[in-house]
C-alpha atoms as a PDB file:
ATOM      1  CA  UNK A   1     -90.695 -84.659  -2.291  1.00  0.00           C
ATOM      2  CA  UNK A   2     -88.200 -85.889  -5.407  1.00  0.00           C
ATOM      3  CA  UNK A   3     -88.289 -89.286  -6.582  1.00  0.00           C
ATOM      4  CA  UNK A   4     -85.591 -91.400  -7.571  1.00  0.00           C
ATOM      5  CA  UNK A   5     -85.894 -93.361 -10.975  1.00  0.00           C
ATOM      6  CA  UNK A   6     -86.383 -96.930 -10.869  1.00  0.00           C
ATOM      7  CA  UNK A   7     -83.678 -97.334 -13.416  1.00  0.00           C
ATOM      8  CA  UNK A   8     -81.096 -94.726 -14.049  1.00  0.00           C
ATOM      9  CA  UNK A   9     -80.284 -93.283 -17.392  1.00  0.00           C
ATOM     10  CA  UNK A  10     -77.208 -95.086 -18.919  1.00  0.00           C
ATOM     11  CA  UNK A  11     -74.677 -93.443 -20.915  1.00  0.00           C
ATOM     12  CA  UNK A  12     -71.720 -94.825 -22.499  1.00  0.00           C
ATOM     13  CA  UNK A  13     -68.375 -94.250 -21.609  1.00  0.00           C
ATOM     14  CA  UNK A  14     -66.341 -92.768 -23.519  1.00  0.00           C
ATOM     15  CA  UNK A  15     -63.708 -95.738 -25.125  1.00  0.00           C
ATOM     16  CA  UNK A  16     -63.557 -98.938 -27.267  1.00  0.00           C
ATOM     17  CA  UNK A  17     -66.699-100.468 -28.690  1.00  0.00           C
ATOM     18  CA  UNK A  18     -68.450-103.109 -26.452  1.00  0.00           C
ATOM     19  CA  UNK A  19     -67.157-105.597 -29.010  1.00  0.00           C
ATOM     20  CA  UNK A  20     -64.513-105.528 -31.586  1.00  0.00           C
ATOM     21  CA  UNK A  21     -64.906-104.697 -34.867  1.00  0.00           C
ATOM     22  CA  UNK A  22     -63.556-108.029 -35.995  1.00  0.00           C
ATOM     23  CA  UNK A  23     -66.229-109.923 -33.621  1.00  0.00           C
ATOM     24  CA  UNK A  24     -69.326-107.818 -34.724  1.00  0.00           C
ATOM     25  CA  UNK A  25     -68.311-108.415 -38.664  1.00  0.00           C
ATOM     26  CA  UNK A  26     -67.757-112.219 -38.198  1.00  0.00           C
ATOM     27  CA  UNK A  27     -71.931-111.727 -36.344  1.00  0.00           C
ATOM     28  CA  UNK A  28     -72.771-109.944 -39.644  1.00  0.00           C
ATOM     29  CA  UNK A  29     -71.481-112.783 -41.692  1.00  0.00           C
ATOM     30  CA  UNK A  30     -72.814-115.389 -39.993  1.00  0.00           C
ATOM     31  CA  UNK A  31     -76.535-114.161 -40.134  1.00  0.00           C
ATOM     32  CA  UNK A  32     -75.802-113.392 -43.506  1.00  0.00           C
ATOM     33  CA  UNK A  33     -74.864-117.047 -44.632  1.00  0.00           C
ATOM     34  CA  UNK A  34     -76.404-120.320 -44.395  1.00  0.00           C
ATOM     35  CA  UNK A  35     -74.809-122.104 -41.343  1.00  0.00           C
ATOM     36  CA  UNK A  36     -72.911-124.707 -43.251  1.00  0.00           C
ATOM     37  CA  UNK A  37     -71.337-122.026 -45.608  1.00  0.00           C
ATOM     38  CA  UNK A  38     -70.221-120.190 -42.948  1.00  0.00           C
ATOM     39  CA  UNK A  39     -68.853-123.141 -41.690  1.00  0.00           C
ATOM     40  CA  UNK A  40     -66.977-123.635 -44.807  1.00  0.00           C
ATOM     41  CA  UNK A  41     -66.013-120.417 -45.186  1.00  0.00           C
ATOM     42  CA  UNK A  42     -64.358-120.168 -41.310  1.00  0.00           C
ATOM     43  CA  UNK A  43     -62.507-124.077 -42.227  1.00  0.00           C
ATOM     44  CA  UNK A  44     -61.051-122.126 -45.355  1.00  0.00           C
ATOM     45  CA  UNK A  45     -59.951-119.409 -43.716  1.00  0.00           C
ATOM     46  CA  UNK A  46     -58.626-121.216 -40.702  1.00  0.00           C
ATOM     47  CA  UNK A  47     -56.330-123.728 -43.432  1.00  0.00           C
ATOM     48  CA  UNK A  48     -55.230-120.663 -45.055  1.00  0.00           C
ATOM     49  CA  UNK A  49     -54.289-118.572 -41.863  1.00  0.00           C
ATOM     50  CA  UNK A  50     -56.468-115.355 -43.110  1.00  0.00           C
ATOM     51  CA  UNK A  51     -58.915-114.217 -40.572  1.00  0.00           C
ATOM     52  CA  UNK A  52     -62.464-114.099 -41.536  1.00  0.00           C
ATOM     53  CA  UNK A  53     -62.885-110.619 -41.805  1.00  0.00           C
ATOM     54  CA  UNK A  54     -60.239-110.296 -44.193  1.00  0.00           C
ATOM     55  CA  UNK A  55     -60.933-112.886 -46.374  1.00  0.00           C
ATOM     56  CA  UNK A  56     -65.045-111.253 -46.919  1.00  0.00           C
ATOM     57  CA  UNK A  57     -63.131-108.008 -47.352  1.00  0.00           C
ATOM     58  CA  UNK A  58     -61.147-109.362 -49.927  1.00  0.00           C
ATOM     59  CA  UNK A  59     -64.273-111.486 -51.702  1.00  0.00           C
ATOM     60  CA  UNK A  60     -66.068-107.949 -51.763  1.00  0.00           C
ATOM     61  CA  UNK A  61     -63.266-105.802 -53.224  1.00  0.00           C
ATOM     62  CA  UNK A  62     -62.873-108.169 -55.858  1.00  0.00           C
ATOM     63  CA  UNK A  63     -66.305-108.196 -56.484  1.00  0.00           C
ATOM     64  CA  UNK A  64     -67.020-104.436 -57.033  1.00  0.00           C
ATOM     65  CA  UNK A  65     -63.790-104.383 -58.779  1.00  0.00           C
ATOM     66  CA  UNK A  66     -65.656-106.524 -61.171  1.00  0.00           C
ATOM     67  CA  UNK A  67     -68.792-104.506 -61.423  1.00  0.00           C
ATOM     68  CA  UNK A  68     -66.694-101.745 -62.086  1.00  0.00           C
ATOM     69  CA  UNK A  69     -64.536-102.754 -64.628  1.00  0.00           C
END
């Protein structure tokens, strides 16, 4: 007699991410601020028209472009 699993096996499909990449780095840069600089920092970027992402991306170029100069 074969038994069934209770729970299948899961495997992921082949195709985008669960999430976009621009939603799981605005989750990494939320945990990795305070919650009233990442406040600031999204009111910044939404008066300037840059999206989050890009304006971290920019703030860490600039920064190792400093450490390596």
């Amino acid at each position: 007699m074969t038994t069934t699993p209770a729970q299948p096996a899961t495997r992921r499909r082949p195709g985008p991410a669960p999430w976009p990449a621009e939603r799981v780095r605005s989750e990494q840069a939320r945990a990795a601020l305070a919650p009233t600089e990442y406040a600031a920092l999204v009111r910044a970027c939404a008066d300037e028209g840059v999206s989050v992402s890009d304006r971290l991306r920019g703030l860490i170029l600039a920064y190792l472009g400093r450490q390596t100069a």
